[in-house]
Protein backbone atom coordinates (compact mmCIF):
# COMPACT_ATOMS: atom_id res chain seq x y z
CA UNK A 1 -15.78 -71.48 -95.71
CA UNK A 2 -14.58 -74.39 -98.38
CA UNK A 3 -11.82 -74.76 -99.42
CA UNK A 4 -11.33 -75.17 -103.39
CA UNK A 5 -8.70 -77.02 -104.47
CA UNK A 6 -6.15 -76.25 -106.93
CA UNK A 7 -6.96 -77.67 -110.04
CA UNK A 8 -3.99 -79.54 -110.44
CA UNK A 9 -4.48 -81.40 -106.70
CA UNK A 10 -7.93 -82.54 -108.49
CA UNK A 11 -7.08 -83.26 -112.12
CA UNK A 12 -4.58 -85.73 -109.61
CA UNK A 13 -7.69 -86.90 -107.52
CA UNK A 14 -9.90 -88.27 -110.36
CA UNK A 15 -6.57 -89.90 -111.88
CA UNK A 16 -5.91 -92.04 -108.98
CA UNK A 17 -9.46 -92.88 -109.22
CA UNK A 18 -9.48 -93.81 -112.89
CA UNK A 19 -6.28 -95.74 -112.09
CA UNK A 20 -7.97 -97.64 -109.44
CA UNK A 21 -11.19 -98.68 -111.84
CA UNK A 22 -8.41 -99.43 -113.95
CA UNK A 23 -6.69 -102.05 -111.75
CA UNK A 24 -9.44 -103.42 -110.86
CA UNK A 25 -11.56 -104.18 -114.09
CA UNK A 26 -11.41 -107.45 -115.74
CA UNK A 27 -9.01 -108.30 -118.63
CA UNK A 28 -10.31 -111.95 -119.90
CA UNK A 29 -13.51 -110.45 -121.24
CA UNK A 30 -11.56 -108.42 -123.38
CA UNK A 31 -10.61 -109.21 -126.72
CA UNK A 32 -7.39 -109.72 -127.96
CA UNK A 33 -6.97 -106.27 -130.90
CA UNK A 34 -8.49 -104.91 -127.39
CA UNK A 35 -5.58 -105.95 -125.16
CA UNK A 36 -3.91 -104.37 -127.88
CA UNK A 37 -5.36 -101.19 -128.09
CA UNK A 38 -5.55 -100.93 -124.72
CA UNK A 39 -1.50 -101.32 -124.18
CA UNK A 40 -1.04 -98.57 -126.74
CA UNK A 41 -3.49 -95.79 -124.93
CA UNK A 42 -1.39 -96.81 -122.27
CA UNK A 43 2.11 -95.97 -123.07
CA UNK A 44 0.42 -93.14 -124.66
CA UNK A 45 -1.21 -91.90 -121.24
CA UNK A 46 2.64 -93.10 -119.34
CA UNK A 47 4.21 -90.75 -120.99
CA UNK A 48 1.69 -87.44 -121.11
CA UNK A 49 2.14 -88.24 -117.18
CA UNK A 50 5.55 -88.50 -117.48
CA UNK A 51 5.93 -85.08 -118.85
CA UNK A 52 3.03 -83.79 -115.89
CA UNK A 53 5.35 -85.32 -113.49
CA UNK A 54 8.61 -83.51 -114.58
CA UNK A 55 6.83 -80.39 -114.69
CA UNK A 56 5.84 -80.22 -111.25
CA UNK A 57 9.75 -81.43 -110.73
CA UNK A 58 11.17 -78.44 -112.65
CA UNK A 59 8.69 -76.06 -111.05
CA UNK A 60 9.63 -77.94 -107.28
CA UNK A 61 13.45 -76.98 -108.70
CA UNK A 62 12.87 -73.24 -109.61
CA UNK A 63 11.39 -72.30 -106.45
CA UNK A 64 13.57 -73.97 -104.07
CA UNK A 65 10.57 -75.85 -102.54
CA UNK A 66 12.99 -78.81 -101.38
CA UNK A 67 15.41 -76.36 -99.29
CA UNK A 68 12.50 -75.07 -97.96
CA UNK A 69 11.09 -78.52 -96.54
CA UNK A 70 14.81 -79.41 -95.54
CA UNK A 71 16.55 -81.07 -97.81
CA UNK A 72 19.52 -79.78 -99.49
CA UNK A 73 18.31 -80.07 -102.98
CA UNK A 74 15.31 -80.97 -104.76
CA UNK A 75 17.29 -84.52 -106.21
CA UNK A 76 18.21 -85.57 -102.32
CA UNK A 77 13.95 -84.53 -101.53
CA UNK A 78 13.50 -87.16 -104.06
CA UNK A 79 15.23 -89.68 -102.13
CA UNK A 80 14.61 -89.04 -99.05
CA UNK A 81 10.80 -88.41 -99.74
CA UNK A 82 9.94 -90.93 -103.08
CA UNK A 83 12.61 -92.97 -102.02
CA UNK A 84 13.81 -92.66 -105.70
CA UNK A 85 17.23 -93.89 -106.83
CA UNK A 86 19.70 -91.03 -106.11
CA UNK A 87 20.95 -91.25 -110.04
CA UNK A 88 17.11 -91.67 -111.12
CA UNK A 89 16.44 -88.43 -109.10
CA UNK A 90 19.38 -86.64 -110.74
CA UNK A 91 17.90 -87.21 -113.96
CA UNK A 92 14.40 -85.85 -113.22
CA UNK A 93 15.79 -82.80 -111.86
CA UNK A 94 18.45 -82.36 -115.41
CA UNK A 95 15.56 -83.80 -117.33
CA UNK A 96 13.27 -81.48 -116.40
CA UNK A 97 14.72 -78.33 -117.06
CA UNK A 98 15.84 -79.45 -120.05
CA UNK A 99 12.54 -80.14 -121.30
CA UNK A 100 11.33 -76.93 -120.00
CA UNK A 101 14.59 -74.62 -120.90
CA UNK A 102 15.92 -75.46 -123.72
CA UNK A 103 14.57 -78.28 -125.68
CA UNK A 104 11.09 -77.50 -125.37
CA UNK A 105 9.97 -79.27 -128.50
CA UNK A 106 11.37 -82.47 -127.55
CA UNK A 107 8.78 -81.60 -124.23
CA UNK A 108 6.39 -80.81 -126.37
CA UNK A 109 6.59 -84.20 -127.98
CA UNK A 110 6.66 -85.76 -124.77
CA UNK A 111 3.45 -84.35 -123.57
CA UNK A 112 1.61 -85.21 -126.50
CA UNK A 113 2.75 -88.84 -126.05
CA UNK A 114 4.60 -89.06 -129.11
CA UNK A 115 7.94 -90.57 -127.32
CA UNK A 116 8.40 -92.04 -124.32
CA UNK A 117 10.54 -90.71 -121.51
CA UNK A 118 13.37 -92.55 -122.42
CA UNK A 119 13.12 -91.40 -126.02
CA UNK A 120 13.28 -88.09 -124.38
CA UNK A 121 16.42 -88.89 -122.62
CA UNK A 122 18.03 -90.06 -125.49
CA UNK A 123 17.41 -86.53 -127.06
CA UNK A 124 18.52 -84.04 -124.51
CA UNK A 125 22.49 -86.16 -123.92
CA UNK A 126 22.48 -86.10 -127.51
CA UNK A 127 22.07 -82.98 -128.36
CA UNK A 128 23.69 -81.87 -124.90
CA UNK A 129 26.96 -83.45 -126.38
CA UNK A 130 26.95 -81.72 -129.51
CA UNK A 131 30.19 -79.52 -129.80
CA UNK A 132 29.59 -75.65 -128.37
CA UNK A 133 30.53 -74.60 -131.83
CA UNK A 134 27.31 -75.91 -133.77
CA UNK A 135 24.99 -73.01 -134.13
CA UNK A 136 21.58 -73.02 -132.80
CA UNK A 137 19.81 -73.02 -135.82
CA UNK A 138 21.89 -76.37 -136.57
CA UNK A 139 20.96 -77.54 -132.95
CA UNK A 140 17.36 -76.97 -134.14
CA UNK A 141 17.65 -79.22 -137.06
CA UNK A 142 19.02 -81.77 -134.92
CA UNK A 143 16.40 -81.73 -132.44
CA UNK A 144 13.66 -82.23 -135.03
CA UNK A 145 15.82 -85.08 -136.73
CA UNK A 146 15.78 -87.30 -133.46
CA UNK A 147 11.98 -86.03 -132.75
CA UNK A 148 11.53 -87.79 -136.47
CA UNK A 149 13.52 -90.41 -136.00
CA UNK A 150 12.25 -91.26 -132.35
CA UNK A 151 8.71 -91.84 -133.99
CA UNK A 152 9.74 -95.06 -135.28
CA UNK A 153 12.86 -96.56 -133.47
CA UNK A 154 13.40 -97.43 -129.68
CA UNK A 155 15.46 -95.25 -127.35
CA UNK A 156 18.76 -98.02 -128.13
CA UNK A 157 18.86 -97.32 -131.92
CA UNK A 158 17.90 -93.27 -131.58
CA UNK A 159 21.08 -93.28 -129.16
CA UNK A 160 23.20 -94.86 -131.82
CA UNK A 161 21.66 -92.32 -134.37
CA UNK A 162 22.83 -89.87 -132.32
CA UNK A 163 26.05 -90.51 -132.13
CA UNK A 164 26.26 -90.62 -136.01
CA UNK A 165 24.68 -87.08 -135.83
CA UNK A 166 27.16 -85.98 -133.46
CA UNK A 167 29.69 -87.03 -135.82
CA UNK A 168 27.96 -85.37 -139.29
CA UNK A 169 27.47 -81.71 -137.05
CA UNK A 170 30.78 -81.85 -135.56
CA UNK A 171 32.74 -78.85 -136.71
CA UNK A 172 35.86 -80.11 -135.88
CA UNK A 173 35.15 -83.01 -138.79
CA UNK A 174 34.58 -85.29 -135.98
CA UNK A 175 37.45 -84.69 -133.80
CA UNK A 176 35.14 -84.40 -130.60
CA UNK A 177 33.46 -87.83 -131.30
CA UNK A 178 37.04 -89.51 -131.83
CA UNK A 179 37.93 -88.26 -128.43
CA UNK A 180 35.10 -89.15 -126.49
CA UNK A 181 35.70 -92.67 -128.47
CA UNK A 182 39.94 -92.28 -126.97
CA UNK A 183 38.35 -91.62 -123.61
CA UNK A 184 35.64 -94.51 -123.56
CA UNK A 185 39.00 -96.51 -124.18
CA UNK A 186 40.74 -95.68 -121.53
CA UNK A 187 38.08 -96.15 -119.18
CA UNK A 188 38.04 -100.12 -120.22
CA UNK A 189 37.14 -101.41 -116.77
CA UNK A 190 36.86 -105.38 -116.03
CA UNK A 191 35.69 -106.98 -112.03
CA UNK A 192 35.76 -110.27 -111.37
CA UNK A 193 34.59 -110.83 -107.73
CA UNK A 194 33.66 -114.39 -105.79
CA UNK A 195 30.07 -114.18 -104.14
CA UNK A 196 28.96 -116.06 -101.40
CA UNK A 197 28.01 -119.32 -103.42
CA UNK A 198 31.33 -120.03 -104.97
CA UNK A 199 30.59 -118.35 -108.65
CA UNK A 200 31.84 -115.39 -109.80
CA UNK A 201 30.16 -111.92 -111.17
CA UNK A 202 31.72 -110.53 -113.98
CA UNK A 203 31.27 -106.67 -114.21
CA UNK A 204 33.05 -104.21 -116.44
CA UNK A 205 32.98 -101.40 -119.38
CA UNK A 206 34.03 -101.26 -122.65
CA UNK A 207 34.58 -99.16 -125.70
CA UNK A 208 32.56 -99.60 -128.94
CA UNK A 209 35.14 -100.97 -130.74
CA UNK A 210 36.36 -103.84 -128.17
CA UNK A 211 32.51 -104.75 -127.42
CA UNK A 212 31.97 -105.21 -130.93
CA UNK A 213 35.28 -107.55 -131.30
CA UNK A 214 33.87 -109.75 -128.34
CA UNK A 215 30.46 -109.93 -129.68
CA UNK A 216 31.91 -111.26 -132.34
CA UNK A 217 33.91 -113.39 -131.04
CA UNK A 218 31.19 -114.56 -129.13
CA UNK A 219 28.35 -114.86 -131.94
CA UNK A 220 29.53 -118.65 -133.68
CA UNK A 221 30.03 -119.44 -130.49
CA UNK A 222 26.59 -118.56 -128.44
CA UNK A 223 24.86 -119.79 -131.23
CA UNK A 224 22.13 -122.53 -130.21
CA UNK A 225 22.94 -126.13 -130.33
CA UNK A 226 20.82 -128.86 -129.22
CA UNK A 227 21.84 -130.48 -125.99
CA UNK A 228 22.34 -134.32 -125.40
CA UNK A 229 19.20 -135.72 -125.78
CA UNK A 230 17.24 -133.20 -127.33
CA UNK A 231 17.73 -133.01 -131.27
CA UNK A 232 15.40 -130.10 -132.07
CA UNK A 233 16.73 -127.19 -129.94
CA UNK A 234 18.93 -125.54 -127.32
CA UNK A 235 16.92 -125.03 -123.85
CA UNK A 236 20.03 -123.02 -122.62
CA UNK A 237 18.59 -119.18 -122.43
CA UNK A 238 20.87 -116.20 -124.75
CA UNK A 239 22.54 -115.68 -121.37
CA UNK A 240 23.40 -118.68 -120.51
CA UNK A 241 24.73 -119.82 -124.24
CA UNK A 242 26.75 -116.35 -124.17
CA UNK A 243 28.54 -117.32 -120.72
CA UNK A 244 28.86 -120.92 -122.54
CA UNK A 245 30.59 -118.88 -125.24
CA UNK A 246 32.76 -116.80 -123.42
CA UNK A 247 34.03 -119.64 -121.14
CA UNK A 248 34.66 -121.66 -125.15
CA UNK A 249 36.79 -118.56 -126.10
CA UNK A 250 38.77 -118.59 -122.89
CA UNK A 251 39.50 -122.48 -123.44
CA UNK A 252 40.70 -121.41 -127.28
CA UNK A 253 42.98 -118.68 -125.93
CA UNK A 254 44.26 -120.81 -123.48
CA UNK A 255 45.36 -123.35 -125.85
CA UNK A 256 46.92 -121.13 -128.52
CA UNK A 257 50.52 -120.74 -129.35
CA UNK A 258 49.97 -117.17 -129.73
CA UNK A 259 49.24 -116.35 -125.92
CA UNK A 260 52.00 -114.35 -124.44
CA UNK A 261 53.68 -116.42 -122.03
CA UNK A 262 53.95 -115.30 -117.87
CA UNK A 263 56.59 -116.70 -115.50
CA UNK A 264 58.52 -117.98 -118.80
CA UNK A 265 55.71 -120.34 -119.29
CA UNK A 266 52.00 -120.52 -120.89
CA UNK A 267 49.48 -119.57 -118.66
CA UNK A 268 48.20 -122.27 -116.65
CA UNK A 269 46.06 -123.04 -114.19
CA UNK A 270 47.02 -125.43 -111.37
CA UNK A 271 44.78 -127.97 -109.40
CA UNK A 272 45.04 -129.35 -106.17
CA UNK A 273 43.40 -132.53 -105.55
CA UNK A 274 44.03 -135.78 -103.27
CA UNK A 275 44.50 -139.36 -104.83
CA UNK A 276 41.92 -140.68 -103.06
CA UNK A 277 39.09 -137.96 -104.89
CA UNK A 278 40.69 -139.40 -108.26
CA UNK A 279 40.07 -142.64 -107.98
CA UNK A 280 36.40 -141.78 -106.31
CA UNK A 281 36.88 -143.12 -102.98
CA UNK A 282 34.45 -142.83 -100.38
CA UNK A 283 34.64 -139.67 -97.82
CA UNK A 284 37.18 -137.87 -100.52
CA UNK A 285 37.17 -133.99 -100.54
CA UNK A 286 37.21 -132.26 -103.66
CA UNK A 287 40.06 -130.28 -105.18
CA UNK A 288 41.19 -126.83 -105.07
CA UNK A 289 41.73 -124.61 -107.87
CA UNK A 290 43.61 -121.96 -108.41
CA UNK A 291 41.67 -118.21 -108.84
CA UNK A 292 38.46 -119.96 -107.39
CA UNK A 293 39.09 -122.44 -104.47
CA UNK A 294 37.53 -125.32 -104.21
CA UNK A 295 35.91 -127.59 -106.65
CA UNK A 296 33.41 -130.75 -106.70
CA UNK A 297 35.92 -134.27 -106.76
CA UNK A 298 33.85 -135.11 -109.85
CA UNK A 299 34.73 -131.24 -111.80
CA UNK A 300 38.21 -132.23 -110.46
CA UNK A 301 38.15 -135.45 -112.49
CA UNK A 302 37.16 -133.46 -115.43
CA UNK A 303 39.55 -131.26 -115.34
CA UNK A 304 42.19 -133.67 -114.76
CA UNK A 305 41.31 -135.83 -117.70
CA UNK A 306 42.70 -133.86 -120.28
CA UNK A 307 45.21 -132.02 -118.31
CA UNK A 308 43.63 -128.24 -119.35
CA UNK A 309 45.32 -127.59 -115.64
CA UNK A 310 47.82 -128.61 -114.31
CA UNK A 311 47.32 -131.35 -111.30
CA UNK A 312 49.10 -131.38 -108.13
CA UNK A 313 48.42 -134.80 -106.63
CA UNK A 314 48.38 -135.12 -103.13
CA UNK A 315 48.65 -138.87 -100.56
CA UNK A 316 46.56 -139.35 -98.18
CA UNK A 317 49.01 -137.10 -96.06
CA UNK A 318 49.18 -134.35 -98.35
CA UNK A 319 52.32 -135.24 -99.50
CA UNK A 320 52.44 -134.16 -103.55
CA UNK A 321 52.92 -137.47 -105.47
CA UNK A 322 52.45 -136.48 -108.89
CA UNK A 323 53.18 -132.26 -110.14
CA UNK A 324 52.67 -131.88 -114.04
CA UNK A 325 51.49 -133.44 -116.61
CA UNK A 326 52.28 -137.16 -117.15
CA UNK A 327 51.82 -140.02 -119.01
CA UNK A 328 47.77 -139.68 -118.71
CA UNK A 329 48.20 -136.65 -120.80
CA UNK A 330 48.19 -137.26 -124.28
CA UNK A 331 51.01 -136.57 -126.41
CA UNK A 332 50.81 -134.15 -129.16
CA UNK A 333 51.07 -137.33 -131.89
CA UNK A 334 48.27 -139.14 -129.82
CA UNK A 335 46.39 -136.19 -129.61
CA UNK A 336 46.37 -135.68 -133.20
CA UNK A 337 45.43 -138.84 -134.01
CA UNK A 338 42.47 -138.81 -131.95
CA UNK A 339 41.26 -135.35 -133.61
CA UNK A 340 41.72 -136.97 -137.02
CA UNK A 341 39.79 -139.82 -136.15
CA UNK A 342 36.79 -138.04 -134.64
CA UNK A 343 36.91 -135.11 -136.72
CA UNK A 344 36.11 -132.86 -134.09
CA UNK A 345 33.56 -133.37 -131.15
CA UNK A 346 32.64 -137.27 -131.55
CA UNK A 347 29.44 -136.42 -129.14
CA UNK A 348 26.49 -136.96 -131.60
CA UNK A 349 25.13 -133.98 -132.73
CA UNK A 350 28.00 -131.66 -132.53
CA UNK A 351 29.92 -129.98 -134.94
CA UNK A 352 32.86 -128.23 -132.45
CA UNK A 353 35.85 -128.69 -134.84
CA UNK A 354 38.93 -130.66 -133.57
CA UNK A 355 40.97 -127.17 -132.19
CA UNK A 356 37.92 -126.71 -129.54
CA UNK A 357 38.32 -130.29 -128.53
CA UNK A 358 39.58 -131.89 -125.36
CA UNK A 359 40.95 -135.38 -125.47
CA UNK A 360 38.98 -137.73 -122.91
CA UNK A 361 39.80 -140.22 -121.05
CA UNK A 362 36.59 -142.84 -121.56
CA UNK A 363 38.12 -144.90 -118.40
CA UNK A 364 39.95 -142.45 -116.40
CA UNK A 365 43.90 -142.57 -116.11
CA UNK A 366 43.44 -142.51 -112.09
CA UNK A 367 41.16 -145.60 -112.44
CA UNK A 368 43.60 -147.19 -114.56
CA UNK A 369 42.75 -146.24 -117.68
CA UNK A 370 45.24 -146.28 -120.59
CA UNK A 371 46.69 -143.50 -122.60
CA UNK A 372 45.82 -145.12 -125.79
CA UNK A 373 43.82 -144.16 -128.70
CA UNK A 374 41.33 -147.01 -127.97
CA UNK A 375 40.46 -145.11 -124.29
CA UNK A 376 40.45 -141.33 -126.25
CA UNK A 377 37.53 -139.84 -127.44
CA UNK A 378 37.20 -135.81 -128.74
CA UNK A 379 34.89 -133.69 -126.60
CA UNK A 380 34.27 -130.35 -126.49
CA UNK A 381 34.17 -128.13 -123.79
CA UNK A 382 30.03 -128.61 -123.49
CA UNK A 383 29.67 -132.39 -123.86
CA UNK A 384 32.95 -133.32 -122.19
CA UNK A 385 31.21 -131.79 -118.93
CA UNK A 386 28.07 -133.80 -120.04
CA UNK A 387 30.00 -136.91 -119.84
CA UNK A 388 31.18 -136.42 -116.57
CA UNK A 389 28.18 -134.55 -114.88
CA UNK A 390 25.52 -135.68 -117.21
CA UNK A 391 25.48 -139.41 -116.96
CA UNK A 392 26.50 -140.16 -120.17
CA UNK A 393 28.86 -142.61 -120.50
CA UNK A 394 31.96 -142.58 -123.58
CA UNK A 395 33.63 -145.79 -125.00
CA UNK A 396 35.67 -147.02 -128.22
CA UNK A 397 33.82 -149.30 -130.54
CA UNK A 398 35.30 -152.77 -131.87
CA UNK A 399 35.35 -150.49 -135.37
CA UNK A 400 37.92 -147.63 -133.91
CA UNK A 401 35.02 -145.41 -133.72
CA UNK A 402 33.69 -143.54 -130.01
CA UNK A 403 30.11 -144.62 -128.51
CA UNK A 404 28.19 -142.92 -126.54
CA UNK A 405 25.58 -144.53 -123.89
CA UNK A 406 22.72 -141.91 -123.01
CA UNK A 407 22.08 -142.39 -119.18
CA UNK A 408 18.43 -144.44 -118.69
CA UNK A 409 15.98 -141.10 -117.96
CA UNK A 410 17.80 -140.29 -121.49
CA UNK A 411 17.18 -143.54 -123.13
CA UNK A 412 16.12 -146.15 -120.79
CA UNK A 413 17.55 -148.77 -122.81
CA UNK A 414 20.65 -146.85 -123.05
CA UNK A 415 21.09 -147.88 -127.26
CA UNK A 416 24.46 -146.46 -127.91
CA UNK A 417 25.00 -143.72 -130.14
CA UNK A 418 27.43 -142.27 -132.38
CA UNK A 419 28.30 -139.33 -134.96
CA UNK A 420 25.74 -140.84 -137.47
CA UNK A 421 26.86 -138.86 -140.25
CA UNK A 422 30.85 -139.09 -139.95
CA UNK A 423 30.38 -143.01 -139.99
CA UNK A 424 28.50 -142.59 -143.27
CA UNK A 425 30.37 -140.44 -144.83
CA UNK A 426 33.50 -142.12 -143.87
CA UNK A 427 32.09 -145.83 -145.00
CA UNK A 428 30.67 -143.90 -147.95
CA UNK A 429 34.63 -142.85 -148.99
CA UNK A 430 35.62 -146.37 -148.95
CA UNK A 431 32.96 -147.09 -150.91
CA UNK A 432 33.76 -144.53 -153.43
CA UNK A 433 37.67 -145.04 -153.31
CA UNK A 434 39.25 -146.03 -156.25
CA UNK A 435 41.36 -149.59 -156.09
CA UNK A 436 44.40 -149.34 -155.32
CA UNK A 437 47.11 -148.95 -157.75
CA UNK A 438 49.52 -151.91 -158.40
CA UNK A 439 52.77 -152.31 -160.10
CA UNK A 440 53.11 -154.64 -162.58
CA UNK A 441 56.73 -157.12 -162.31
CA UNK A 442 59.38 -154.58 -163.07
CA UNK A 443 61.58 -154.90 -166.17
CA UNK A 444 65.13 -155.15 -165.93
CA UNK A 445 66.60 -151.83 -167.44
CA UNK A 446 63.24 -149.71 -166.47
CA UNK A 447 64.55 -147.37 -164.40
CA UNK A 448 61.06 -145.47 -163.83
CA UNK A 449 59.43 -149.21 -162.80
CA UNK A 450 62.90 -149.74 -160.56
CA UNK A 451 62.30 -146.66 -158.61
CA UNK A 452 59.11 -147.99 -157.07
CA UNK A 453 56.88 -144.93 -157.96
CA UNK A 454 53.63 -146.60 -158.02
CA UNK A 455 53.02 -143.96 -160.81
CA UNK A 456 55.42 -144.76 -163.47
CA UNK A 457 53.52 -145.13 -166.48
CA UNK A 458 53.16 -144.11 -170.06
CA UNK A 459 50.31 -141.89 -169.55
CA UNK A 460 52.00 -140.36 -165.84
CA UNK A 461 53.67 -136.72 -165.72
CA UNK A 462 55.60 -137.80 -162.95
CA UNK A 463 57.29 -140.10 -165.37
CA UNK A 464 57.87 -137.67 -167.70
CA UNK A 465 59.09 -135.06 -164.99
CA UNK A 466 61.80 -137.72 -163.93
CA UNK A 467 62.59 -139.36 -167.15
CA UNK A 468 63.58 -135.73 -168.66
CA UNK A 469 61.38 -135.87 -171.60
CA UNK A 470 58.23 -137.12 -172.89
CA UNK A 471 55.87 -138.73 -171.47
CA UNK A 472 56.49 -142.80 -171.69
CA UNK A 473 60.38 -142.59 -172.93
CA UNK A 474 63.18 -144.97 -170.20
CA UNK A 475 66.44 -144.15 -170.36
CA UNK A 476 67.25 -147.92 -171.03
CA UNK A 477 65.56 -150.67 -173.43
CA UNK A 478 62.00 -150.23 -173.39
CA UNK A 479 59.88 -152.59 -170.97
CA UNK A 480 57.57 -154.33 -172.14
CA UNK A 481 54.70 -152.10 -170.18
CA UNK A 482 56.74 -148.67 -171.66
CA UNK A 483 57.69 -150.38 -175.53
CA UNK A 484 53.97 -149.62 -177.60
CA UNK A 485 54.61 -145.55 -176.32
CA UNK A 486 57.54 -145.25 -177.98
């Protein structure tokens, strides 16, 4: 006697079969509006499975097939037998009777390949959040709003047109969004944990409102620059530039007044490091940091140039010889001048203003170097790591101005180079500049041309202001410059 099978066991049959000519036909013959085509019957085809799939999970579900093979539920069959994600087979089994139940036009949709699954997703939280006092006929209109609106935006957009539908059905004038937006605040969550390799993995949660005040914090900051050597563009990936960003932001935190202080003091960060790793000597172990251990000697360097830690200096017996900053630090005058000089990051190419600028050491204080505005360039965070990791090599001109020698796979004749533009612009000015002003031999009895103001004169309203009437009028005889403007 044969055995028919159900039709459902074949329909699956000449699938898999179609599916294998599938994988195995050639693409390159194909034409490109083919490729196309061909990626659109696709998703169209993913997700009329999709919806064959969770029906045979809801109908699985309602007849307690999964109990009945062993498992406690049909989500843990899932696992155990699909080896699905335990959370990806809670959301089949929710999903699909969903679809099914209640929001059967959003499965309709589904099977007809007009959304994806993940549309679908978006659909049935949303309109499973919805306040129990919107009526059903509301609910209705809701569901065919995100069906409309699912036809022509991706399942990250429909979610955030959700959640302004939530807010326009709300009976409560929005009250239940607001707390769900009181509770996503409260469960702010930030990890920082230390892997095996020495870097850290930063994992957390955050409200609406904080995410959007760190991405745009973040934006100026993560936006591409080209690197040293490379004038048209910024190889670093989004990810990488918005790490680069949020390490930029820490650095400006760090350094502002307006950081609350801990232990009486601003919040530092202390290194440990040996004399000998300072001043580069053979066999030298690097330093230790606090919050991540231990660091290359050559990041140590770095980080002892401009004192953004604090150093602990140790001899060669570990005795501290130096705690704090000292004399390699420069003071807040030097400092200064060296921001006013460089205007900023003097690395060519950059445009980091002066308050995102470190002050570098070109020959470092441990090898002798002075504390002097002739040894102090302005670096930001990016290129003062170039300089010490990147080959690059920072000095003081004869002029007063900082030069920068690319390492040789950079430039192989290693041509010095400089902020083009601020040289310009600053030879440009003195160019420009008016000569200055010079007093004439003062008259005896001219008060105004006694004083020394450089702008007494006849035509000047600081002499008027001081002289206490109009403009070219002494108090005394007239000098000769002052007599013809009486």
């Amino acid at each position: 006697m044969q055995v028919v099978e159900h039709t459902v066991i074949e329909a699956l049959g000449r699938l898999r079969a179609a599916v294998d000519a599938l994988a195995g036909a050639p693409l390159w013959s194909m034409t490109e509006p083919d490729v196309l085509d061909a990626l659109d019957e696709a998703e169209t085809l993913t997700a009329k499975f999709d919806h064959a799939r969770l029906r045979l999970v809801r109908e699985a579900d309602s007849r307690g097939a999964a109990t009945s093979a062993g498992a406690v539920s049909t989500a843990a069959w899932l696992c155990s037998r699909l080896r699905r994600h335990p959370a990806a087979a809670h959301r089949d089994v929710v999903l699909a009777r969903a679809l099914t139940e209640e929001h059967t036009a959003t499965g309709s949709a589904l099977a007809a390949g007009e959304i994806s699954r993940a549309h679908a997703e978006v659909v049935v939280r949303t309109l499973g959040a919805l306040p129990a006092g919107v009526p059903a006929e509301t609910r209705g209109s809701a569901e065919v709003f995100l069906l409309e609106q699912a036809a022509e935006h991706d399942p990250q957009v429909l979610a955030r047109l959700g959640r302004h539908l939530r807010h326009a059905v709300d009976p409560d004038a929005g009250d239940t969004l607001a707390r769900d937006e009181q509770a996503a605040v409260a469960g702010r969550e930030l990890f920082v944990s230390p892997d095996l390799s020495g870097q850290f993995v930063l994992r957390g949660r955050l409200d609406p409102v904080a995410a959007a005040a760190l991405l745009g914090a973040l934006s100026p900051l993560a936006a591409p620059r080209a690197a040293a050597g490379d004038a048209e563009r910024d190889l670093r990936s989004p990810a990488r530039r918005r790490a680069d960003a949020l390490v930029e932001l820490v650095e400006l935190a760090l350094h502002s007044p307006a950081m609350p202080t801990e232990g009486g003091r601003q919040p530092q960060v202390q290194l440990t490091v040996d004399l000998q790793t300072l001043e580069k000597r053979l066999g030298a172990v690097g330093g230790v940091l606090d919050w991540a251990g231990p660091v290359s000697a050559e990041t140590a360097r770095l980080l002892a140039c401009d004192a953004r830690v604090i150093p602990v200096v140790l001899g060669t017996r570990g005795e501290p010889l130096d705690v704090g900053r000292g004399a390699y630090t420069a003071p807040a005058g030097l400092r200064r001048a060296v921001l006013v000089r460089d205007g900023g990051c003097a690395f060519p190419g950059c445009d980091r203003p002066p308050p995102w600028c470190d002050v570098h050491h070109c020959t470092h204080w441990a090898d002798g170097g002075a504390t002097a505005l002739a040894n102090l360039v302005a670096l930001c965070g990016r290129h003062h790591a170039t300089v010490h990791h990147g080959g690059w090599r920072a000095c003081v001109g004869a002029d007063g101005r900082p030069m920068f020698i690319p390492p040789p796979w950079v430039d192989p004749a290693q041509v010095p180079r400089s902020h083009g533009w601020r040289e310009r612009l600053h030879d440009l000015a003195h160019a420009l500049a008016p000569p200055p002003l010079t007093r004439p031999p003062a008259s005896a009895g001219c008060p105004l041309l006694d004083s020394g103001d450089p702008y007494a004169g006849s035509g000047s309203p600081v002499h008027a202001a001081r002289a206490g009437r109009s403009v070219g009028h002494c108090d005394d005889e007239p000098c000769p410059r002052h007599r013809d403007t009486r």
